[in-house]
PDB file of N, CA and C in Angstrom:
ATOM      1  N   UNK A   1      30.531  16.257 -16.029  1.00  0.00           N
ATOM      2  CA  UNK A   1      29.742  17.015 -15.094  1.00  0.00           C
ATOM      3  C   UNK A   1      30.596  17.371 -13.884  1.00  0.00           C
ATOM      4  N   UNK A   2      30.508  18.842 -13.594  1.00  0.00           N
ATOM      5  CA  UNK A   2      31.398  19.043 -12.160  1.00  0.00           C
ATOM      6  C   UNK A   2      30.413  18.416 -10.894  1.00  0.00           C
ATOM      7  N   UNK A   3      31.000  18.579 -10.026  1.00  0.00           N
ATOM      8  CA  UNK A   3      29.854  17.904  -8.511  1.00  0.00           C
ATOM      9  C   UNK A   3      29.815  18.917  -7.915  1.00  0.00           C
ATOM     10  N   UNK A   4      28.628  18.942  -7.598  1.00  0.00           N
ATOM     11  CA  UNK A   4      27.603  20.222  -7.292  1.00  0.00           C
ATOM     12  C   UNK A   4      27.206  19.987  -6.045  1.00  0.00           C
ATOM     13  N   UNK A   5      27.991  20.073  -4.713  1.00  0.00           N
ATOM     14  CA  UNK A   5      27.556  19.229  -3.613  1.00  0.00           C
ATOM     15  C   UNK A   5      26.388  19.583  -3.254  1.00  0.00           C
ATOM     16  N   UNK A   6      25.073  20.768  -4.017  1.00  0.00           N
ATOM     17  CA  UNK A   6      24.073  21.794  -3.264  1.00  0.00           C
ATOM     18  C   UNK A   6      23.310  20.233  -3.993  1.00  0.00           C
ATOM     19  N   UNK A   7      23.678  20.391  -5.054  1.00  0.00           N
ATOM     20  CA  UNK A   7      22.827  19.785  -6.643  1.00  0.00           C
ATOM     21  C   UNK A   7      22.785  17.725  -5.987  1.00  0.00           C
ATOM     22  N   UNK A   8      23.883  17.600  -5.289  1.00  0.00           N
ATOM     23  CA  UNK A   8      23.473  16.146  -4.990  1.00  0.00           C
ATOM     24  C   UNK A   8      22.952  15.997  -3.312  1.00  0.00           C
ATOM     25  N   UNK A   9      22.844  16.893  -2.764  1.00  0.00           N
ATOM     26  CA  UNK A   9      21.899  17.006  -1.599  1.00  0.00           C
ATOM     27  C   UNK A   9      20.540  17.017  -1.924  1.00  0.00           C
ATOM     28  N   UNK A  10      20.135  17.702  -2.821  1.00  0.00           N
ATOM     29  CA  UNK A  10      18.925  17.839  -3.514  1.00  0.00           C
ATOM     30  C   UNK A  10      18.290  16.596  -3.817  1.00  0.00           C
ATOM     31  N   UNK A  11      19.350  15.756  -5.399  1.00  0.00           N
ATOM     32  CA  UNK A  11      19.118  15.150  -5.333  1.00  0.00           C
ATOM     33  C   UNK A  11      18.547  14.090  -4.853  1.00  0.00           C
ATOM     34  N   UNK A  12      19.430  13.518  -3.454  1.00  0.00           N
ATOM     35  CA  UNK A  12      19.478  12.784  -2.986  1.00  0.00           C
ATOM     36  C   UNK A  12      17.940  12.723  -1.886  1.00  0.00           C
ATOM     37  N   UNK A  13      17.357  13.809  -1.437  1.00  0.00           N
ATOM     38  CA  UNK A  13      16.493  14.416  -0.847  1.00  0.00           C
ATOM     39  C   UNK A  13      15.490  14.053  -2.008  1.00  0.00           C
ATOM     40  N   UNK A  14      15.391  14.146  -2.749  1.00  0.00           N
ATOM     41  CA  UNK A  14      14.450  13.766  -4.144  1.00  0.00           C
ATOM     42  C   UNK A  14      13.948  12.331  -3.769  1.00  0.00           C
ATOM     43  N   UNK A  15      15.128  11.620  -4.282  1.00  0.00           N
ATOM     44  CA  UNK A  15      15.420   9.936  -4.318  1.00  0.00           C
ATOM     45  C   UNK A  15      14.859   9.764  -2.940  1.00  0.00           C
ATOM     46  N   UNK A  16      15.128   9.856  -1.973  1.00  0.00           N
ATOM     47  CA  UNK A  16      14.670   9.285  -0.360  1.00  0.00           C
ATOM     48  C   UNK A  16      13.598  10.009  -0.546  1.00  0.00           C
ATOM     49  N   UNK A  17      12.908  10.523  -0.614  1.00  0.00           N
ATOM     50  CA  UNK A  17      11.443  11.232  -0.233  1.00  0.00           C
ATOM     51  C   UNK A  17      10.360  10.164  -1.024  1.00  0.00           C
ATOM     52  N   UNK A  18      11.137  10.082  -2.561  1.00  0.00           N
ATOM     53  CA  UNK A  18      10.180   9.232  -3.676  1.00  0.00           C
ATOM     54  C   UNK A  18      10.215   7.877  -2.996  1.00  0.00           C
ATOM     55  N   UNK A  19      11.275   7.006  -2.796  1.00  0.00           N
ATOM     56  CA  UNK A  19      11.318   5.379  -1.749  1.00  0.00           C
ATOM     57  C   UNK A  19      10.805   5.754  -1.157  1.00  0.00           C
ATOM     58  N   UNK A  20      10.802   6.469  -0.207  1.00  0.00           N
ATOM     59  CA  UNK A  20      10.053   6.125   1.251  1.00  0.00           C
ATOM     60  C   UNK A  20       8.782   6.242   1.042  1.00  0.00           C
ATOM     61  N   UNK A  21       7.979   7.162  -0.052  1.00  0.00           N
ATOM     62  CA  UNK A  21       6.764   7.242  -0.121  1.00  0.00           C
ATOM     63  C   UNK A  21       6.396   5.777  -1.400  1.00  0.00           C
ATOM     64  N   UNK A  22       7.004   5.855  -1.853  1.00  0.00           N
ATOM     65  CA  UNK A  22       6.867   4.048  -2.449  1.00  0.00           C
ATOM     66  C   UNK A  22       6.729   2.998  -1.628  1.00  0.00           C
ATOM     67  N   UNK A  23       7.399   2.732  -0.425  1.00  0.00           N
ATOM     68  CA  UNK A  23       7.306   1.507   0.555  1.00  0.00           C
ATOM     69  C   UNK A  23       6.159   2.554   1.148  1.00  0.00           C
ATOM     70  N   UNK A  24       5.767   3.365   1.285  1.00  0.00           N
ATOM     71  CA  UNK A  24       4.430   3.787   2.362  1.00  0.00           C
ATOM     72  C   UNK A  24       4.590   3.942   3.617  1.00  0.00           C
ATOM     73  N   UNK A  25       6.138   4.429   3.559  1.00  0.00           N
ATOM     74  CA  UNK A  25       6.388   4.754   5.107  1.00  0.00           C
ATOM     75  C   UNK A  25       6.540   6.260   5.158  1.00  0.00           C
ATOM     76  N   UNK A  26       6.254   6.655   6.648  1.00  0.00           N
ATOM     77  CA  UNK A  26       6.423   8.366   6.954  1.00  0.00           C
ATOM     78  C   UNK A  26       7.572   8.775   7.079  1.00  0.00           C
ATOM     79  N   UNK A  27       7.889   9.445   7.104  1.00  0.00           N
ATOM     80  CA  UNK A  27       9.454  10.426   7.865  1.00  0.00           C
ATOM     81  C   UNK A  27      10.063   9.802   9.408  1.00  0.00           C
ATOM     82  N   UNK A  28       8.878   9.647   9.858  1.00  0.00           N
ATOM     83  CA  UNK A  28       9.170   9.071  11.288  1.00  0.00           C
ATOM     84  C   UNK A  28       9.296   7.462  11.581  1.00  0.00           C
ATOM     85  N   UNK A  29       8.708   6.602  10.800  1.00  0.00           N
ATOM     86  CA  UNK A  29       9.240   5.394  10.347  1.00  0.00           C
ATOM     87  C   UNK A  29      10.561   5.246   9.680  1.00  0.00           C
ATOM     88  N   UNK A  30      10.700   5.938   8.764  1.00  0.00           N
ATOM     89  CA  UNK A  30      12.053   6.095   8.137  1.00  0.00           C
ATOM     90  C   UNK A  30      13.126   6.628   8.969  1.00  0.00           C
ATOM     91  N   UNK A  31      13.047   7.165  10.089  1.00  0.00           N
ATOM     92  CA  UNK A  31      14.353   7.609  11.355  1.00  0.00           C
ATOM     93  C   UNK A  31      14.057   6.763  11.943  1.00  0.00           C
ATOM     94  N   UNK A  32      13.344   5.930  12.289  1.00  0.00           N
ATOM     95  CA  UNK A  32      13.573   4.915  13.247  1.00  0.00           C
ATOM     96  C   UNK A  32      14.002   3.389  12.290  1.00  0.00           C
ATOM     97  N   UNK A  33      13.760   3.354  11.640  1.00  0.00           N
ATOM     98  CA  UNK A  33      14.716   2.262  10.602  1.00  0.00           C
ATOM     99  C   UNK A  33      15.707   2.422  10.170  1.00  0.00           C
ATOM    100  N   UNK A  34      16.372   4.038  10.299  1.00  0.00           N
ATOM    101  CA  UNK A  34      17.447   4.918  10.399  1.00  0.00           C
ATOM    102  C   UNK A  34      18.242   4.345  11.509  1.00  0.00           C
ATOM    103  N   UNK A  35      17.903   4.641  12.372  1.00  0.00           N
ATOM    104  CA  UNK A  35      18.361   5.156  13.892  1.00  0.00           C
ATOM    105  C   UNK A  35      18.784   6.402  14.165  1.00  0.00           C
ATOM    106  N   UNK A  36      17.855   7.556  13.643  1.00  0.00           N
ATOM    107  CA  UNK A  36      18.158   8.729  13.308  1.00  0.00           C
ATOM    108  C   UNK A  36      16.904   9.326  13.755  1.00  0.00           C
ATOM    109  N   UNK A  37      17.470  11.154  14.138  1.00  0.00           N
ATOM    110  CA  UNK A  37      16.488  11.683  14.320  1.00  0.00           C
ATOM    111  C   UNK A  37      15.387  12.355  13.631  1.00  0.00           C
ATOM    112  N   UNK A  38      14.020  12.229  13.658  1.00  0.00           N
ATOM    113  CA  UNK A  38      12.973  12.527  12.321  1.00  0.00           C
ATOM    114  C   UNK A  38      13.538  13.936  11.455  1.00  0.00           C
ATOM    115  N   UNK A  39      14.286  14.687  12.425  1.00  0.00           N
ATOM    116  CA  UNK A  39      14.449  15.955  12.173  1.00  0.00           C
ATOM    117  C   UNK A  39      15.771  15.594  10.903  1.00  0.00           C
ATOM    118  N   UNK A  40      15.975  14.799  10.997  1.00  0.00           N
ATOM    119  CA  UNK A  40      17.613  14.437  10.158  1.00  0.00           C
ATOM    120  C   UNK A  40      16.641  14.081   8.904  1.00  0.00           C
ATOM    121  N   UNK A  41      15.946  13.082   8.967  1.00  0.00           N
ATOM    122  CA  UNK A  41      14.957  12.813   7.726  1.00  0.00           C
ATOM    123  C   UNK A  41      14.992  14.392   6.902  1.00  0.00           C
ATOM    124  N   UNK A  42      13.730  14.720   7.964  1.00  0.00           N
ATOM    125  CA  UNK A  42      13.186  16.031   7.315  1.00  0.00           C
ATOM    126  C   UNK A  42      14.641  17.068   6.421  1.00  0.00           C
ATOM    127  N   UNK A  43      15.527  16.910   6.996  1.00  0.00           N
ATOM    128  CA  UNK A  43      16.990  18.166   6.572  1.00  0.00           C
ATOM    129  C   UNK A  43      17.710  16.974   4.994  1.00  0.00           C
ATOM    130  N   UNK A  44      17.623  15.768   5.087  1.00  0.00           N
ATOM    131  CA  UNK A  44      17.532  14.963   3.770  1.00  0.00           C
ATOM    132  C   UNK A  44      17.066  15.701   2.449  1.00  0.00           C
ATOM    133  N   UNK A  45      15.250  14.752   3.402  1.00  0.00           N
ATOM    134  CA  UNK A  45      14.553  14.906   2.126  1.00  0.00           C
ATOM    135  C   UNK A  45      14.506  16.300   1.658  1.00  0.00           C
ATOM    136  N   UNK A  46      14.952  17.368   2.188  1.00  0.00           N
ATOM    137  CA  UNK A  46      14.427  19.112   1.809  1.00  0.00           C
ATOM    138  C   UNK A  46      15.880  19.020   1.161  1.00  0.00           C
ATOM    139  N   UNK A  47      17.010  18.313   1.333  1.00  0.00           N
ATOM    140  CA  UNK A  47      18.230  18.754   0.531  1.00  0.00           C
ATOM    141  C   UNK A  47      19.433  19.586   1.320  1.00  0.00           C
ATOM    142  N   UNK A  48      19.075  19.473   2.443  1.00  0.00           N
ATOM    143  CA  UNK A  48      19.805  20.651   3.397  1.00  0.00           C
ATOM    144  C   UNK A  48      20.915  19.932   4.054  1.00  0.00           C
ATOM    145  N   UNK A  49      21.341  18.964   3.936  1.00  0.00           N
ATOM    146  CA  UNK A  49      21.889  17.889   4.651  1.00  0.00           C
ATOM    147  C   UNK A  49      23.140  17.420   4.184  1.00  0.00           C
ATOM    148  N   UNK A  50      24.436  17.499   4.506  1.00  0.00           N
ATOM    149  CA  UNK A  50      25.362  16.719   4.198  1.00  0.00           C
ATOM    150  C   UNK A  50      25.568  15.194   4.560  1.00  0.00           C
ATOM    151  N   UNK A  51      25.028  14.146   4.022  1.00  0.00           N
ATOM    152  CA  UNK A  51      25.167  12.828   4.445  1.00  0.00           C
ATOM    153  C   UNK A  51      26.325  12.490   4.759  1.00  0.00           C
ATOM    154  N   UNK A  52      26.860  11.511   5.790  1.00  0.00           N
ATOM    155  CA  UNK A  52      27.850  11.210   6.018  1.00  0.00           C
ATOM    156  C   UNK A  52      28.005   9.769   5.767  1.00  0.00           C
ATOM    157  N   UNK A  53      29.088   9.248   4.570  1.00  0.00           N
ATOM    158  CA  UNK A  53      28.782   7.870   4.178  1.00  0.00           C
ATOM    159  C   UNK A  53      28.110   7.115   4.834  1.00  0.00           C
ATOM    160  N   UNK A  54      28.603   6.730   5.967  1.00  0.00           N
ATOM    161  CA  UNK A  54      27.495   5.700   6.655  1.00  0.00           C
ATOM    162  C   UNK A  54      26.074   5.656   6.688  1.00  0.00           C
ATOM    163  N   UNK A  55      25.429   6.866   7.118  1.00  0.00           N
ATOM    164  CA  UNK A  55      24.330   6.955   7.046  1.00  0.00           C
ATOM    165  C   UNK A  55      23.884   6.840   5.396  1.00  0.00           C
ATOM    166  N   UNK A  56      24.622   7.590   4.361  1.00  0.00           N
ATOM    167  CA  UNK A  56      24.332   7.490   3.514  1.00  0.00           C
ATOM    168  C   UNK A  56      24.665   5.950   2.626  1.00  0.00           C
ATOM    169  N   UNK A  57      25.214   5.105   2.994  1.00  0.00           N
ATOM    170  CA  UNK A  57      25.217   3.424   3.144  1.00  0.00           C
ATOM    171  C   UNK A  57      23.849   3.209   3.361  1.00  0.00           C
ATOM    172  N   UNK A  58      23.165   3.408   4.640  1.00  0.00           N
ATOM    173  CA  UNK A  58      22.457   2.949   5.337  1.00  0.00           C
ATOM    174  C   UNK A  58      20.878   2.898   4.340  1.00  0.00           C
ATOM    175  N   UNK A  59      20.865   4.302   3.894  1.00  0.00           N
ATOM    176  CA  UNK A  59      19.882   5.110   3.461  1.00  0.00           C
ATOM    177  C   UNK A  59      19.394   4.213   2.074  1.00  0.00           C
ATOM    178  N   UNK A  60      20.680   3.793   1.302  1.00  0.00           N
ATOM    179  CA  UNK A  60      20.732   3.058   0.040  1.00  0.00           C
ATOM    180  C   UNK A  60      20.166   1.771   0.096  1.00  0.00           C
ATOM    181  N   UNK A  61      21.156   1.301   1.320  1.00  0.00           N
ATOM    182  CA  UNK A  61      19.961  -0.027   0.989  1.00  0.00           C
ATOM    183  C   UNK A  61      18.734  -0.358   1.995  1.00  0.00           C
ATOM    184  N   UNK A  62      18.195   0.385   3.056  1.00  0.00           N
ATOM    185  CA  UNK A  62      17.475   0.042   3.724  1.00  0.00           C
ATOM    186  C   UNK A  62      15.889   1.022   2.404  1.00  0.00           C
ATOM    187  N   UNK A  63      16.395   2.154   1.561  1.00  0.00           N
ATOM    188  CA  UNK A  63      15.299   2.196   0.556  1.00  0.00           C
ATOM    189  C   UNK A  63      15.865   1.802  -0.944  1.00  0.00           C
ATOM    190  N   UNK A  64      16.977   0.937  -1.242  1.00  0.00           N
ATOM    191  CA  UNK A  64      16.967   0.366  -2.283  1.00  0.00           C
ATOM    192  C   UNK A  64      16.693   1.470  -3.045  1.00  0.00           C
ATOM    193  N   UNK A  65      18.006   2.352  -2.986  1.00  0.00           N
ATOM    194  CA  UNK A  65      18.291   3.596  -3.997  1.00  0.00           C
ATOM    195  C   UNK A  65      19.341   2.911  -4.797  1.00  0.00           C
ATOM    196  N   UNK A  66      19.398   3.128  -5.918  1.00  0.00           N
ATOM    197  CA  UNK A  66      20.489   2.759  -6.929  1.00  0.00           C
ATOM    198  C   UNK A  66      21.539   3.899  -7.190  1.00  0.00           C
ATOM    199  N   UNK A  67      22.886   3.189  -6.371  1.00  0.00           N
ATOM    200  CA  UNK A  67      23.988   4.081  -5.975  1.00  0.00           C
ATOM    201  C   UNK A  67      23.976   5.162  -7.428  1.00  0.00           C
ATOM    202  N   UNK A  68      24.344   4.077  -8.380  1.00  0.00           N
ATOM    203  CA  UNK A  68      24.982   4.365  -9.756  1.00  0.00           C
ATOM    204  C   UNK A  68      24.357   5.960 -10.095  1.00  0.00           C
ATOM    205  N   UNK A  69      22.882   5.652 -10.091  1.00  0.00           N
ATOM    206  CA  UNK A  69      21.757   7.116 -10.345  1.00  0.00           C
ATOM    207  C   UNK A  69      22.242   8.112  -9.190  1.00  0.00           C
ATOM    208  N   UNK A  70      22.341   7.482  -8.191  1.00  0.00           N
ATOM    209  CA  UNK A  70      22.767   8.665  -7.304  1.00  0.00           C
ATOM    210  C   UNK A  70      23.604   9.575  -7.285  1.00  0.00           C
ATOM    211  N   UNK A  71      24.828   8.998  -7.524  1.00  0.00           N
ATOM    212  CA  UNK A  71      26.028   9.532  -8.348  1.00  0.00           C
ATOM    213  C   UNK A  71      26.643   9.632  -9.692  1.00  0.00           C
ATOM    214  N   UNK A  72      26.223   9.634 -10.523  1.00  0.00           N
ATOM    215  CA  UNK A  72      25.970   9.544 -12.038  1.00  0.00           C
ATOM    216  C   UNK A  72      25.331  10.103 -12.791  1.00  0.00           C
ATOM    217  N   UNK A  73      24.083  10.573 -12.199  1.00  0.00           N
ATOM    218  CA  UNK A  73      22.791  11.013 -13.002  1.00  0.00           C
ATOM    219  C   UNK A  73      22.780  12.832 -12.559  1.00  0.00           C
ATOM    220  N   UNK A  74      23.104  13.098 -13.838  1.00  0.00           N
ATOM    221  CA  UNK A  74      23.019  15.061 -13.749  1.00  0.00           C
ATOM    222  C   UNK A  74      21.381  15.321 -13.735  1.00  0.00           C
ATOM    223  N   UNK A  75      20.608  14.226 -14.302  1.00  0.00           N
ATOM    224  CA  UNK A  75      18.810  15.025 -14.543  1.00  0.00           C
ATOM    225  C   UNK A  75      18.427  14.515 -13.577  1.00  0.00           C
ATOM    226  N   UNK A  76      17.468  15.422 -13.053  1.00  0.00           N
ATOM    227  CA  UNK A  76      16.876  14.927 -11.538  1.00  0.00           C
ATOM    228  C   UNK A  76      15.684  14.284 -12.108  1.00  0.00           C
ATOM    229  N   UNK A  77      15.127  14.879 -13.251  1.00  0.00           N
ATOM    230  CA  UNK A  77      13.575  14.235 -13.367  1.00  0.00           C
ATOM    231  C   UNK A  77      14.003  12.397 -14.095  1.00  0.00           C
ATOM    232  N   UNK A  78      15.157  12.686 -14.957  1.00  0.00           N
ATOM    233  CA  UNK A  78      15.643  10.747 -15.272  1.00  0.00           C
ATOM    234  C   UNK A  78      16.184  10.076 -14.667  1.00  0.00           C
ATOM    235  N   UNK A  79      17.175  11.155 -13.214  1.00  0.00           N
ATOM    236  CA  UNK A  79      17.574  10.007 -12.260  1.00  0.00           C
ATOM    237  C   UNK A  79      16.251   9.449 -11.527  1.00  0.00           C
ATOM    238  N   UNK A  80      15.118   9.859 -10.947  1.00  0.00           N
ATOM    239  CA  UNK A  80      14.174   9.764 -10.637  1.00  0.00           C
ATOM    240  C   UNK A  80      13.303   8.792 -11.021  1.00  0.00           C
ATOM    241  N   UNK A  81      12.747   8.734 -12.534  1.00  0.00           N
ATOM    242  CA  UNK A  81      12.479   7.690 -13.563  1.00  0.00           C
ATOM    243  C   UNK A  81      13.302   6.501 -13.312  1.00  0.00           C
ATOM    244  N   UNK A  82      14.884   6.748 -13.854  1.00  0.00           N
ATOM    245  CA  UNK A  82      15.654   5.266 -13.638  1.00  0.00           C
ATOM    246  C   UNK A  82      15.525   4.822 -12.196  1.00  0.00           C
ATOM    247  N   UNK A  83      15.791   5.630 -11.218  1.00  0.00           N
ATOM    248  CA  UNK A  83      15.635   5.035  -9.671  1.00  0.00           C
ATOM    249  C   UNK A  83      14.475   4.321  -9.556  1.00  0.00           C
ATOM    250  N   UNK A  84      13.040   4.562  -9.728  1.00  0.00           N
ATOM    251  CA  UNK A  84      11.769   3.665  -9.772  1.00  0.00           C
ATOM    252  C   UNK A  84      11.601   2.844 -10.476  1.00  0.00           C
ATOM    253  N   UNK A  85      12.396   2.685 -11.623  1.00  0.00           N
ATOM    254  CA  UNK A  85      12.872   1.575 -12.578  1.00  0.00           C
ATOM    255  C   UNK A  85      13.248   0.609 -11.894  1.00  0.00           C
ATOM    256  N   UNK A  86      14.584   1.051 -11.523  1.00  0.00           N
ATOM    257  CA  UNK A  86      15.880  -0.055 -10.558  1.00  0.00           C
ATOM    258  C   UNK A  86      14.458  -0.687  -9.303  1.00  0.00           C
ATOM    259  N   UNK A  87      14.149  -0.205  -8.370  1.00  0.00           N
ATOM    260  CA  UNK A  87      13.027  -0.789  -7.739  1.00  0.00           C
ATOM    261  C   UNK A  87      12.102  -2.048  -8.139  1.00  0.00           C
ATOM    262  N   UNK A  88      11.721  -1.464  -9.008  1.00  0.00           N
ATOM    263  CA  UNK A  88      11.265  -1.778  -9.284  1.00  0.00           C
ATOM    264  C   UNK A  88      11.397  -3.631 -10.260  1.00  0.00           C
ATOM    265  N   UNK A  89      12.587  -3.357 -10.809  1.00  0.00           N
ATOM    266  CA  UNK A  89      13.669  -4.609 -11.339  1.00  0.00           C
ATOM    267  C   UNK A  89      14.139  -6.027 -10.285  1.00  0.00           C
ATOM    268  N   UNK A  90      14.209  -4.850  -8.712  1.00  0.00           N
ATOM    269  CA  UNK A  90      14.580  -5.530  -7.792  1.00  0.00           C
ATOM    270  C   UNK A  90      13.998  -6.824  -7.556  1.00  0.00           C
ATOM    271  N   UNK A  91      12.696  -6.779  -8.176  1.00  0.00           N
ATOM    272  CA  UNK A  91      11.112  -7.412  -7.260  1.00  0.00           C
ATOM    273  C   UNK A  91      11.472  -8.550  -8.635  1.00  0.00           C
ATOM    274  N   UNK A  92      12.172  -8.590  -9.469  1.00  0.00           N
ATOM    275  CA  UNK A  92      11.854  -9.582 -10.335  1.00  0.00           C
ATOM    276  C   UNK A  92      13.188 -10.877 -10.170  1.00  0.00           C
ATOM    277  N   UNK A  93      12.885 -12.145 -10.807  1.00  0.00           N
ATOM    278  CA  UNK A  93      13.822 -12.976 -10.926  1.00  0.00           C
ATOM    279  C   UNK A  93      15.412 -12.286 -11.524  1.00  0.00           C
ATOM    280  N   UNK A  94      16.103 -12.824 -11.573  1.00  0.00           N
ATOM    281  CA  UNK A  94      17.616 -12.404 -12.308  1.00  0.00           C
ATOM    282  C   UNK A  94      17.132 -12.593 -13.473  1.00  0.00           C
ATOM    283  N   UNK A  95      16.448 -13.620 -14.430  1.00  0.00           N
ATOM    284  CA  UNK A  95      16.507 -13.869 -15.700  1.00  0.00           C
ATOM    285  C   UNK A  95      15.985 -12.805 -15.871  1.00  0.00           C
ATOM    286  N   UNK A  96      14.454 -12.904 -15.801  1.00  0.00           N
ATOM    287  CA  UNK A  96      13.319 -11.745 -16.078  1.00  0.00           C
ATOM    288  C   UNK A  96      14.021 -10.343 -16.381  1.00  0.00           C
ATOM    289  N   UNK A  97      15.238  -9.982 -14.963  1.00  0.00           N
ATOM    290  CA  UNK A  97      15.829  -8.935 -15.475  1.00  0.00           C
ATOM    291  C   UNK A  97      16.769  -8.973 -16.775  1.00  0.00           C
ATOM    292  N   UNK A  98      17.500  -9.440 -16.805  1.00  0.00           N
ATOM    293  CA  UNK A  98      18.627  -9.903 -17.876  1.00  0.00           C
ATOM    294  C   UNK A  98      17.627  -9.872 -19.217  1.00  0.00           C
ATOM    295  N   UNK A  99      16.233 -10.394 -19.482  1.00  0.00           N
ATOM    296  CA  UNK A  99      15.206 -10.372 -20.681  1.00  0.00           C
ATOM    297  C   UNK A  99      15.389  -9.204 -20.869  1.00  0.00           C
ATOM    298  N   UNK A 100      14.695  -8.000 -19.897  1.00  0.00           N
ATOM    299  CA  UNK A 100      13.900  -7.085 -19.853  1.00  0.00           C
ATOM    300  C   UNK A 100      15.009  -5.930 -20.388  1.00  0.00           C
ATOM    301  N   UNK A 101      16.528  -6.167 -19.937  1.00  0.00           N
ATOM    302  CA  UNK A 101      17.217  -4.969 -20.143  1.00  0.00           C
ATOM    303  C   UNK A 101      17.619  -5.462 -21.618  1.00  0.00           C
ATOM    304  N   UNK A 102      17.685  -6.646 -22.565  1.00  0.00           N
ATOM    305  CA  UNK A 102      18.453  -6.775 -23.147  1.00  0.00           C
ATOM    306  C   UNK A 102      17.438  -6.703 -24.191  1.00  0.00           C
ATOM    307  N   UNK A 103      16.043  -6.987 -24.059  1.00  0.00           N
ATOM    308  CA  UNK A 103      14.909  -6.633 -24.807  1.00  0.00           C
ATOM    309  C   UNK A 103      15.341  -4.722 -24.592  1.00  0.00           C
ATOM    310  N   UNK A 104      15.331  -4.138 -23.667  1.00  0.00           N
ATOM    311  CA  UNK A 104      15.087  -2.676 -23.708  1.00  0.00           C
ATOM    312  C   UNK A 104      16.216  -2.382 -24.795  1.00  0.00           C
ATOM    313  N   UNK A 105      17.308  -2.195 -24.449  1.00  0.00           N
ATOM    314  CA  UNK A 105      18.566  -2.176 -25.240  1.00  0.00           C
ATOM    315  C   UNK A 105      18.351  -2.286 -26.525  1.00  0.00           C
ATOM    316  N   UNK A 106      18.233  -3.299 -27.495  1.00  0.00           N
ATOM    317  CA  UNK A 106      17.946  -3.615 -28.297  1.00  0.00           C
ATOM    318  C   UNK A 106      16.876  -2.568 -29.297  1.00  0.00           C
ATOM    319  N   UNK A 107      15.601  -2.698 -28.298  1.00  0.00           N
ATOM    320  CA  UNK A 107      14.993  -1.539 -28.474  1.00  0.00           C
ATOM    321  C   UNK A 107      15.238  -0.070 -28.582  1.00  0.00           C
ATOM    322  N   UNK A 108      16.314   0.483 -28.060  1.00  0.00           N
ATOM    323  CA  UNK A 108      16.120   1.561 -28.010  1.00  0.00           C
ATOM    324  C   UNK A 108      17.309   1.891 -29.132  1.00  0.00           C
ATOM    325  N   UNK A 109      18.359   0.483 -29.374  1.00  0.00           N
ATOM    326  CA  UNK A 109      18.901   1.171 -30.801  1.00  0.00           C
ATOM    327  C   UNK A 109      18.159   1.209 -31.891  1.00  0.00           C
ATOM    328  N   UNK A 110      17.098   0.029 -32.027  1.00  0.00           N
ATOM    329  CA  UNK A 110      16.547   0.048 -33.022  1.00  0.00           C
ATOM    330  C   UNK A 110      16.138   1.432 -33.096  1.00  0.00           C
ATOM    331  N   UNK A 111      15.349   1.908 -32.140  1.00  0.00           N
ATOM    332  CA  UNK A 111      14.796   3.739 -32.500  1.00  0.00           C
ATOM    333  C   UNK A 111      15.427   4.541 -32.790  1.00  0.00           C
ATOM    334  N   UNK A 112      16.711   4.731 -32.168  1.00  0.00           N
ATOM    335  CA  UNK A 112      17.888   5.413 -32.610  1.00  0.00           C
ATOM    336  C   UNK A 112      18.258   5.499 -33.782  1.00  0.00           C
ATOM    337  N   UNK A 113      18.306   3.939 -34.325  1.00  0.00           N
ATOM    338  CA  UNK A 113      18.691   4.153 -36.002  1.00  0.00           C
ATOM    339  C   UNK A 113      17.573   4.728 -36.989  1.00  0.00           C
ATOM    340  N   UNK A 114      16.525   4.070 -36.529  1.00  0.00           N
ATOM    341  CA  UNK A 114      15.403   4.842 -37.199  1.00  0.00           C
ATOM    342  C   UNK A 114      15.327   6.252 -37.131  1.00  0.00           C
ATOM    343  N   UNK A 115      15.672   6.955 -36.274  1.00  0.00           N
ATOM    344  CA  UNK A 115      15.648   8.123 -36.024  1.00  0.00           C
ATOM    345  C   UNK A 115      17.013   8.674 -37.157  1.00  0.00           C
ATOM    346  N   UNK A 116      17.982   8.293 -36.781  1.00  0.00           N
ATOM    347  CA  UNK A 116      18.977   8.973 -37.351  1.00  0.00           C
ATOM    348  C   UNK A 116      18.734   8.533 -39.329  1.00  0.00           C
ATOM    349  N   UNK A 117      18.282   7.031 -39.801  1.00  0.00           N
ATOM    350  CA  UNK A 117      17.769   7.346 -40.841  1.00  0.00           C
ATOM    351  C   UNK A 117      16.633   8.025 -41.372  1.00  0.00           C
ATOM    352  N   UNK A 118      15.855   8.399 -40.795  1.00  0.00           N
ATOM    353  CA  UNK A 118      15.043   9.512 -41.309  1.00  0.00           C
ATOM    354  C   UNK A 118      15.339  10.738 -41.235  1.00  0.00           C
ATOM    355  N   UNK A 119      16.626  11.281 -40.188  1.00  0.00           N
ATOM    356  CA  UNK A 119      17.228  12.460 -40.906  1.00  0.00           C
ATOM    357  C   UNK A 119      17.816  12.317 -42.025  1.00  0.00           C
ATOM    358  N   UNK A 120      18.425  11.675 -42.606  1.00  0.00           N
ATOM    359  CA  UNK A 120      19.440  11.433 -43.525  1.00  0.00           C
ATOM    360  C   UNK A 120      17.924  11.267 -44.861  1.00  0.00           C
ATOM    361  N   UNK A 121      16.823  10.963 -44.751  1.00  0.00           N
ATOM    362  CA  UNK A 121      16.156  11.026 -45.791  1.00  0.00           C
ATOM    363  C   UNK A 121      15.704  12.213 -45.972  1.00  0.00           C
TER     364      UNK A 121
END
């Protein structure tokens, strides 16, 4: 994938709009847990915004965005999905997670093969 700096402003404006409305905070709660101005929020979440690492540090873990999706993920609607995932993972023990991905995994080759043997039939 090339980097699309329009395409990960967007993004990223996606991801912070969806957290912040997950924890149930406004735009204006979120600049002041920032230390930023609401108006900086607002130019984020719309995508208009060049983050500048720090802030964009800041942004990650004060809403527990998952870097990896942030920078990694070309689909906005599955980086989106996996990001409320990762959140969501956060809230659990280490084991629970370690079950859950290695149960998923597992799972999803099994479908895979099923899938690819029923083309072959």
């Amino acid at each position: 994938m090339d980097y699309d700096l329009n395409y990960a402003n967007q993004f990223l404006g996606l991801l912070v709009k969806q957290a912040r409305e997950e924890k149930g905070w406004d735009q204006e709660y979120l600049a002041d847990e920032l230390g930023i101005d609401i108006r900086t929020v607002r130019k984020i979440e719309s995508g208009q915004s060049n983050v500048a690492y720090d802030l964009l540090s800041k942004i990650i873990h004060t809403l527990e965005i998952c870097p990896q999706i942030l920078f990694y993920v070309d689909e906005a609607d599955k980086g989106m999905k996996m990001d409320r995932l990762y959140r969501e993972l956060l809230r659990l023990p280490l084991e629970d997670i370690k079950m859950v991905a290695e149960s998923a995994y597992k799972g999803r080759r099994w479908l895979d093969n099923q899938a690819v043997n029923s083309e072959k039939a």
